[in-house]
N, C-alpha and C. Protein backbone atom coordinates (compact mmCIF):
# COMPACT_ATOMS: atom_id res chain seq x y z
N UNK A 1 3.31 10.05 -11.17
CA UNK A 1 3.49 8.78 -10.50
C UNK A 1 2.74 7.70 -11.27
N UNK A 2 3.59 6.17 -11.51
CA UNK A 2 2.94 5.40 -12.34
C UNK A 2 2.71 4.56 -10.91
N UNK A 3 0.82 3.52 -11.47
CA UNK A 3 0.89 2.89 -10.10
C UNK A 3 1.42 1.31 -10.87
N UNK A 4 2.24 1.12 -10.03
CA UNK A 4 2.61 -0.07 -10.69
C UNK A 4 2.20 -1.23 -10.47
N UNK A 5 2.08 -2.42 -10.45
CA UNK A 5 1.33 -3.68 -11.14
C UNK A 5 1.93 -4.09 -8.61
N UNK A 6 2.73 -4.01 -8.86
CA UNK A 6 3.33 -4.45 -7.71
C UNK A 6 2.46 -3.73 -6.29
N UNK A 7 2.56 -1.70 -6.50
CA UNK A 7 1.55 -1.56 -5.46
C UNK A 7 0.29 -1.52 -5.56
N UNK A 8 -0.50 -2.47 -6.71
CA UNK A 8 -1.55 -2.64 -7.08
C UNK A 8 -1.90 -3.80 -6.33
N UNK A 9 -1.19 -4.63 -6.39
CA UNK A 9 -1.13 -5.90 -5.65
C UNK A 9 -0.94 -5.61 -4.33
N UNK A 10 0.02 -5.22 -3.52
CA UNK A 10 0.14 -4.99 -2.07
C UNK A 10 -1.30 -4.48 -1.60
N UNK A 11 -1.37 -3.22 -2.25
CA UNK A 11 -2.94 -2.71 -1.63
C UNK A 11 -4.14 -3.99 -1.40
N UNK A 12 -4.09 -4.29 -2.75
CA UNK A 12 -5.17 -5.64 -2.90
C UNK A 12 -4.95 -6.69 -1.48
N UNK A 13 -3.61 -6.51 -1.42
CA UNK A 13 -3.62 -8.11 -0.51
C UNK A 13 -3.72 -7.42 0.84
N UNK A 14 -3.27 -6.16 1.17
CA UNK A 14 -3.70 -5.67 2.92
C UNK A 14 -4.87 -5.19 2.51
N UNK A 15 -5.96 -4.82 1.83
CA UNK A 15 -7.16 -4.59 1.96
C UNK A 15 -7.76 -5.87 2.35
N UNK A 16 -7.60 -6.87 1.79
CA UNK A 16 -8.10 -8.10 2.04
C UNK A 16 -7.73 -8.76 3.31
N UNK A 17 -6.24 -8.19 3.64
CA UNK A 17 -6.31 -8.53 4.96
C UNK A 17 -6.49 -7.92 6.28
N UNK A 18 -6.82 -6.50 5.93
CA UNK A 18 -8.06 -5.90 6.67
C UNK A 18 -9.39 -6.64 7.06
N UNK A 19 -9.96 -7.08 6.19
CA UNK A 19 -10.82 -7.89 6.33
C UNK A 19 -10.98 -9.01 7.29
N UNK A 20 -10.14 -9.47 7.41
CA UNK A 20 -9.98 -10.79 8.18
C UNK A 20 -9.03 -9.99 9.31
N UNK A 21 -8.83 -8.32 9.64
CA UNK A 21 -8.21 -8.44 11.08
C UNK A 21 -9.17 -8.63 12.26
N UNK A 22 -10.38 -8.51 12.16
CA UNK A 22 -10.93 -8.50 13.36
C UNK A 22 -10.85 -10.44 13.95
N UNK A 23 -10.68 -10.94 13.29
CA UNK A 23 -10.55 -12.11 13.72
C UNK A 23 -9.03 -12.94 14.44
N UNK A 24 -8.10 -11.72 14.35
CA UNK A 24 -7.00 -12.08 14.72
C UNK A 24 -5.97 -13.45 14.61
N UNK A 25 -6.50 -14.07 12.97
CA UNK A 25 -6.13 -15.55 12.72
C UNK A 25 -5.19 -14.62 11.24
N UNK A 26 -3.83 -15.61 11.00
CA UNK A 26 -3.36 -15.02 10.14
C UNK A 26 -3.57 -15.61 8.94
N UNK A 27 -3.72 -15.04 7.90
CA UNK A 27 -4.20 -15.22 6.69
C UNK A 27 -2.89 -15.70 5.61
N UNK A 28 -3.51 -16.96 4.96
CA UNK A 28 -2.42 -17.93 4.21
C UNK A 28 -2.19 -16.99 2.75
N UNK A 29 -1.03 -16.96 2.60
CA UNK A 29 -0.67 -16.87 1.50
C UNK A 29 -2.06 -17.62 -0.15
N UNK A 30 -1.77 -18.62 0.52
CA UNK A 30 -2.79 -19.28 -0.96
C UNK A 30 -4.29 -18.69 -0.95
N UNK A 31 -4.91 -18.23 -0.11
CA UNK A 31 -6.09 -17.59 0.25
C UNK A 31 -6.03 -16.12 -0.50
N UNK A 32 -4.73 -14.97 -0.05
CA UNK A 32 -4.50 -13.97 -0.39
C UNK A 32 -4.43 -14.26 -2.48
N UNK A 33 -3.56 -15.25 -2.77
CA UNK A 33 -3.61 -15.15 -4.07
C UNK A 33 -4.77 -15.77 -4.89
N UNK A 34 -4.99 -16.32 -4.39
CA UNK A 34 -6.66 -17.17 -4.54
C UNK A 34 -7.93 -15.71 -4.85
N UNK A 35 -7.79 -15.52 -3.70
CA UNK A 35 -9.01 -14.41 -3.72
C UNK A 35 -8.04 -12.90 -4.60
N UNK A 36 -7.37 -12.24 -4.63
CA UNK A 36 -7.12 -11.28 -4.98
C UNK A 36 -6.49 -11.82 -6.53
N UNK A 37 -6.08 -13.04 -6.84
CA UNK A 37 -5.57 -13.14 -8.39
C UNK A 37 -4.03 -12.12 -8.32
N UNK A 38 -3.44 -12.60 -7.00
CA UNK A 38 -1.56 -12.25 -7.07
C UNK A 38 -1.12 -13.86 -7.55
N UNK A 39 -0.19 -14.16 -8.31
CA UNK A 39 0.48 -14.80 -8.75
C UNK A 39 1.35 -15.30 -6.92
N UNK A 40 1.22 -16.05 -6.48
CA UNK A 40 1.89 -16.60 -5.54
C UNK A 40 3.57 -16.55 -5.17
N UNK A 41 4.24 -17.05 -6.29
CA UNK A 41 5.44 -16.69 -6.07
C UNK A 41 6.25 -14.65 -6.22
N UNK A 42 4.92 -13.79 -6.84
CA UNK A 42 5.16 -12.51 -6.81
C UNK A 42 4.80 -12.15 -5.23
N UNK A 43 3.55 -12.81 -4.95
CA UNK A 43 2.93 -12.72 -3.74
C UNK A 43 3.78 -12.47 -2.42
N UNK A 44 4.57 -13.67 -2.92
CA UNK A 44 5.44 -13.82 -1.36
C UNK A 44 6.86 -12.64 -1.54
N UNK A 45 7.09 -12.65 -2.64
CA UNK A 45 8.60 -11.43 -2.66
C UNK A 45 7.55 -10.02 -1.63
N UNK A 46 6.24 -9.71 -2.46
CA UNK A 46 5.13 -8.53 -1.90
C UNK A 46 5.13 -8.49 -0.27
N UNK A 47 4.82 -9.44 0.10
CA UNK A 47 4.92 -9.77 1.43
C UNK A 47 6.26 -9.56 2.23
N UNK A 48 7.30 -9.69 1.42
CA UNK A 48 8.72 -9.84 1.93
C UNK A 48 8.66 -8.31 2.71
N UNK A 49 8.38 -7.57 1.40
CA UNK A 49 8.51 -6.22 1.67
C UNK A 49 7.99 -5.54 2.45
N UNK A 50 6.49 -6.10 2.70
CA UNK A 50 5.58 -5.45 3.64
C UNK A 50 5.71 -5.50 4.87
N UNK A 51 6.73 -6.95 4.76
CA UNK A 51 7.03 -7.27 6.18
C UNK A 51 8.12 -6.34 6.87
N UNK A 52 9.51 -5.74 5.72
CA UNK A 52 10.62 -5.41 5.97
C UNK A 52 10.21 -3.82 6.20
N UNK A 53 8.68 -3.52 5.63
CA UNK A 53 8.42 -1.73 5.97
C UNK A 53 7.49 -2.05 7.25
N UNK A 54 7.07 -3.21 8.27
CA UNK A 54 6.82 -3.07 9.80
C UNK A 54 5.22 -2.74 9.11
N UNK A 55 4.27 -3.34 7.83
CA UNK A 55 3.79 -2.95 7.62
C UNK A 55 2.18 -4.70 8.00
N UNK A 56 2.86 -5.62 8.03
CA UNK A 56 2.89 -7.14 7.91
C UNK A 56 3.22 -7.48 9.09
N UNK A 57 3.35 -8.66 9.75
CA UNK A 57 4.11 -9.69 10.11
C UNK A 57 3.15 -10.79 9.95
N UNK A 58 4.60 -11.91 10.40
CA UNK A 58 4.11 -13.16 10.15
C UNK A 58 4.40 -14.22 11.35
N UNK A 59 3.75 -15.17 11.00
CA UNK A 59 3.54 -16.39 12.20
C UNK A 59 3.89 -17.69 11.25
N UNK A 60 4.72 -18.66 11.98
CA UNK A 60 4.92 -19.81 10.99
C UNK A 60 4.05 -21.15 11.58
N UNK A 61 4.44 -21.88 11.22
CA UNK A 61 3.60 -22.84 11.62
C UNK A 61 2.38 -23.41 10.72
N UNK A 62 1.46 -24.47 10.71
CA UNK A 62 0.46 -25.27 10.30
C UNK A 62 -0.62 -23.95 10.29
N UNK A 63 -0.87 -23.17 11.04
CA UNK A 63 -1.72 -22.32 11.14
C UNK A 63 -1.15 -21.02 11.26
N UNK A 64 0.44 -20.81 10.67
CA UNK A 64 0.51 -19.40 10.21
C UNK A 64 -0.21 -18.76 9.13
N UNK A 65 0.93 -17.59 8.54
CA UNK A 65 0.22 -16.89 7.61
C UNK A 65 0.58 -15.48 7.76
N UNK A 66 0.79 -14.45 7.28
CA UNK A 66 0.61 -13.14 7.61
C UNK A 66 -0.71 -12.46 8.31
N UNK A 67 -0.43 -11.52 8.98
CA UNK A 67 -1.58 -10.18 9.98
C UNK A 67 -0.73 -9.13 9.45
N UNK A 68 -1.84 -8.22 10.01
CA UNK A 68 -1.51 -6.40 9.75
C UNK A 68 -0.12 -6.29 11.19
N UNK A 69 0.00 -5.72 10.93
CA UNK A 69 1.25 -5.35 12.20
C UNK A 69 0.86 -4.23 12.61
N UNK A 70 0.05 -2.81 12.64
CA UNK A 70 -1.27 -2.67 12.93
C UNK A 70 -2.67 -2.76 12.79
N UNK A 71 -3.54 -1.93 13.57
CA UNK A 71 -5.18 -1.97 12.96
C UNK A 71 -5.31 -1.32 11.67
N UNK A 72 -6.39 -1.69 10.84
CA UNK A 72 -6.58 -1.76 9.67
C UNK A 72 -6.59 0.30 9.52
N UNK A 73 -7.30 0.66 10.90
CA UNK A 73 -7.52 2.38 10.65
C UNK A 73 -6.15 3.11 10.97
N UNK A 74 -4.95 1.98 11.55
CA UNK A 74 -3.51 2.90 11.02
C UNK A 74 -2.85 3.19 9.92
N UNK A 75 -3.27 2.44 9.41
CA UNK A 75 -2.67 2.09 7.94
C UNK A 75 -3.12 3.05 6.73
N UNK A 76 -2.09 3.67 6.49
CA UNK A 76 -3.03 4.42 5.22
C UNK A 76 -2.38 3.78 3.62
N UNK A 77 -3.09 4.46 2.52
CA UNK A 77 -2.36 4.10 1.34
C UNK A 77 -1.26 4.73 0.52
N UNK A 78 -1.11 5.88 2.15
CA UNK A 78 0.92 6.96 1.86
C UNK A 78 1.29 5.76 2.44
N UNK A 79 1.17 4.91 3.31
CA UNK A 79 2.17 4.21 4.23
C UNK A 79 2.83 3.37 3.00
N UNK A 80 1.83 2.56 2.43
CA UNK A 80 1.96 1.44 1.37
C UNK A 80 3.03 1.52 0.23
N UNK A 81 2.25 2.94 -0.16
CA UNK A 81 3.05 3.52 -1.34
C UNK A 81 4.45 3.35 -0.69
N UNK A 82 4.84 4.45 0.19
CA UNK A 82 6.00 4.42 0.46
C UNK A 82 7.04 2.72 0.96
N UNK A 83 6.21 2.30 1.34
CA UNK A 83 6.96 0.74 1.64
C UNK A 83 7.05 0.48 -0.09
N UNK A 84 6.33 0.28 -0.62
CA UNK A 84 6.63 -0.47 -1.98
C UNK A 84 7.41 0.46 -2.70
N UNK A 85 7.18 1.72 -3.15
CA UNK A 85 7.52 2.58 -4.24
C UNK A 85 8.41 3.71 -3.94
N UNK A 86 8.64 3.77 -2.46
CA UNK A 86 9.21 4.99 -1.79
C UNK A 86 8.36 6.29 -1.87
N UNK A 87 8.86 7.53 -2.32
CA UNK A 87 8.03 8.67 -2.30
C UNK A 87 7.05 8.99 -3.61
N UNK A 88 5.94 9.60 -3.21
CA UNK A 88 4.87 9.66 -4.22
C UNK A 88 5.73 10.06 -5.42
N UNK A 89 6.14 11.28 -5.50
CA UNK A 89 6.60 11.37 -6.90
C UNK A 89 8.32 11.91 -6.34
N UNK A 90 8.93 11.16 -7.26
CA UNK A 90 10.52 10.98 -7.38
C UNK A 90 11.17 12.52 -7.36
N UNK A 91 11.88 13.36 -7.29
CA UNK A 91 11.99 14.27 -7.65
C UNK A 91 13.25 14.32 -8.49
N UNK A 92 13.63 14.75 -9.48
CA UNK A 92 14.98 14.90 -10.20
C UNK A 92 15.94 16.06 -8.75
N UNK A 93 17.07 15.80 -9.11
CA UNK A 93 17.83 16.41 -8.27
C UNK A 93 18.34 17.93 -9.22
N UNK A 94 17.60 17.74 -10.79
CA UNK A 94 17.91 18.71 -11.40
C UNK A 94 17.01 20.01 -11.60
N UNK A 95 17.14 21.19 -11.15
CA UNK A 95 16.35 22.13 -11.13
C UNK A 95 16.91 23.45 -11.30
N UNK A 96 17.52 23.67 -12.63
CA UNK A 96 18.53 24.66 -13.05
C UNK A 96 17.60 25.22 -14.26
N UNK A 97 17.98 26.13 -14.74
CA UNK A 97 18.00 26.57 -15.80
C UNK A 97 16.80 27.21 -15.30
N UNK A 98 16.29 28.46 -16.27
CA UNK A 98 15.58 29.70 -16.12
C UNK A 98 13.45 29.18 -14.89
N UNK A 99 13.07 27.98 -15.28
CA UNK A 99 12.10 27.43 -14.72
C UNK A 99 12.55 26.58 -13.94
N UNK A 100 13.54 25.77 -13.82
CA UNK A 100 13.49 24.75 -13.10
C UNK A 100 13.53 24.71 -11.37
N UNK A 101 13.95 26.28 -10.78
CA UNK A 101 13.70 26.31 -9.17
C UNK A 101 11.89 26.18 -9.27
N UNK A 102 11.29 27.19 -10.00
CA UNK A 102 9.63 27.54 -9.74
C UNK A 102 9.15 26.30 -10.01
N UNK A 103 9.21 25.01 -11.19
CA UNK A 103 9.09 24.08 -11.15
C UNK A 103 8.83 22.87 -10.27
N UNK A 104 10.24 22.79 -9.53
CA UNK A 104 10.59 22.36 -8.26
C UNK A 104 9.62 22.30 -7.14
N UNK A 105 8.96 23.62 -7.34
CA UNK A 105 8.25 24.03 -6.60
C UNK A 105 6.88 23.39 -6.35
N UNK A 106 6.37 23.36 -7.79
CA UNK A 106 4.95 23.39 -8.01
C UNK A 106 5.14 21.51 -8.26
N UNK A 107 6.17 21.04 -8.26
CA UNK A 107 6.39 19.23 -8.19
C UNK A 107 5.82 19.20 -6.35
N UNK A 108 7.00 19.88 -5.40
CA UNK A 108 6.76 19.85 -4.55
C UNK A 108 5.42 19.52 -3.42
N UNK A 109 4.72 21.15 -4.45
CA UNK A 109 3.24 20.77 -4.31
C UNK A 109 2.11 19.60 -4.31
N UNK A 110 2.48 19.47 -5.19
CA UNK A 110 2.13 18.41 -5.93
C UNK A 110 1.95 17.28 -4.98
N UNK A 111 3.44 17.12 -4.71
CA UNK A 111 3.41 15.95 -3.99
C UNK A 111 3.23 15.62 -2.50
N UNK A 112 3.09 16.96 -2.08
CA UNK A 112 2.50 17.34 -0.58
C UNK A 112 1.08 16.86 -0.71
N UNK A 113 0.45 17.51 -1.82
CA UNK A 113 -0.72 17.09 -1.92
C UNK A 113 -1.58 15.62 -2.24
N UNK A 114 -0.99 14.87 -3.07
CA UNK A 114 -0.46 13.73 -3.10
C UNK A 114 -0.50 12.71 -2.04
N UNK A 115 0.11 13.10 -1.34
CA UNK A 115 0.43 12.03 0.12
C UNK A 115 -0.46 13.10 0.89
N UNK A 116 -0.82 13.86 1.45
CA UNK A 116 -2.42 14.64 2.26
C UNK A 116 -3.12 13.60 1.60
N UNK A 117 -3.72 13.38 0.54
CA UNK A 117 -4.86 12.65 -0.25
C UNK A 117 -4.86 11.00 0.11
N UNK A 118 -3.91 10.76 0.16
CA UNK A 118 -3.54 8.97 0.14
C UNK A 118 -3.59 8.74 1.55
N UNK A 119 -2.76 9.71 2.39
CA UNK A 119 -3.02 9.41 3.57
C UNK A 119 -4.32 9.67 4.61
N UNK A 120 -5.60 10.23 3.63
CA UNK A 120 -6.84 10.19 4.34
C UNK A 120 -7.42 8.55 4.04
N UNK A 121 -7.06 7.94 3.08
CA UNK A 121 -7.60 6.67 3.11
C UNK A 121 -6.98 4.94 3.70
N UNK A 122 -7.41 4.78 4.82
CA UNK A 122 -6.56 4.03 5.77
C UNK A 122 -7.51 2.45 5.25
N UNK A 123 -6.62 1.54 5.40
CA UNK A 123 -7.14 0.18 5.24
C UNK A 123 -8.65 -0.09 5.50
N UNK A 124 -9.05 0.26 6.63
CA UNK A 124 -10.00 0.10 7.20
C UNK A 124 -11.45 0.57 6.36
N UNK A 125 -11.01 1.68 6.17
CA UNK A 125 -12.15 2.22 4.88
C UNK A 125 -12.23 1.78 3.74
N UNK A 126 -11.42 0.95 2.91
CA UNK A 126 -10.66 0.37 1.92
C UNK A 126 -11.93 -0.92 1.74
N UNK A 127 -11.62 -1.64 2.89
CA UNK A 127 -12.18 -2.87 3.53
C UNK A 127 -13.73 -2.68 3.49
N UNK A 128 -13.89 -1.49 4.16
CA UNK A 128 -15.32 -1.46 4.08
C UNK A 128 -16.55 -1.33 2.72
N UNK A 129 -15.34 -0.65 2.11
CA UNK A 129 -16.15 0.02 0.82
C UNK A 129 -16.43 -1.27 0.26
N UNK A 130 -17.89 -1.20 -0.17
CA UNK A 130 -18.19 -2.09 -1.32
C UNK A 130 -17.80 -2.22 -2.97
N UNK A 131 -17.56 -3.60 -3.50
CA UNK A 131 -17.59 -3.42 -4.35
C UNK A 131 -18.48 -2.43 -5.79
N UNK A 132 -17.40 -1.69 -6.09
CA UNK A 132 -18.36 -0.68 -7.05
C UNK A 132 -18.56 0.66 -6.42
N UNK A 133 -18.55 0.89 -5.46
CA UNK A 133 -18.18 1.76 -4.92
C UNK A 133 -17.37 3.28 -5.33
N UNK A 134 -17.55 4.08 -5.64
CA UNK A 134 -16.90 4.93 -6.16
C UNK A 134 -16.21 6.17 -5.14
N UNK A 135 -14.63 6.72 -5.23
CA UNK A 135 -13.83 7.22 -4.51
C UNK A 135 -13.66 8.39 -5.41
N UNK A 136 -14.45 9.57 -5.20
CA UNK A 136 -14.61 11.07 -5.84
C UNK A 136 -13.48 11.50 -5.14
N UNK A 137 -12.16 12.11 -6.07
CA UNK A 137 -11.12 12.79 -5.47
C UNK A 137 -11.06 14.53 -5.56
């Protein structure tokens, strides 16, 4: 699995807006790219999405902005992945030839394991961790 530039950014911008859920005010777009360094107009397609995986919503108005659409400790970083990137690792539909069922297999694994791992770390912990902080896997 490559992490790509895109769910590098999503994470960045709901960790950050973890941060600001206990205050229940929604957080501006220009704030999110301001502080996290998303390019604004990538920002908002990011958001589109987060919104369309029930992962986001938004409020319009002088004092909108996006919120979590849950608490920061529902949220894990399988949920994310999968809104942005779909499944941890892709699987080929091809699995022929003398290795490729046992293969299959040990991808499988893989990727069970994979999403177990991602999905122990929920926004909320994300948020908390300090900068520098180190995440021993």
């Amino acid at each position: 699995m490559k992490i790509t530039l895109k769910l590098d950014y999503a994470c960045r911008i709901l960790v950050e807006m973890a941060r600001h859920y206990p205050d229940l005010k929604p957080v501006q777009i220009e704030h999110l790219s301001r502080v996290e360094a998303v390019p604004a107009n990538f920002l908002a397609q990011i958001l589109g999405e987060l919104r369309s995986g029930r992962l986001v919503v938004s409020k319009r108005g002088a004092q909108g902005g996006f919120l979590l659409a849950r608490p920061p400790d529902e949220i894990t970083l399988c949920d994310i992945i999968r809104v942005i990137e779909g499944d941890l690792l892709e699987l080929s539909g091809n699995h022929g030839g003398r290795s490729g069922r046992r293969l299959r297999q040990v991808w499988t694994e893989v990727q069970t394991a994979a999403a177990r791992k991602a999905g122990e770390f929920t926004l909320e912990k994300l948020a908390a961790a300090k900068d520098g902080d180190m995440y021993h896997i």
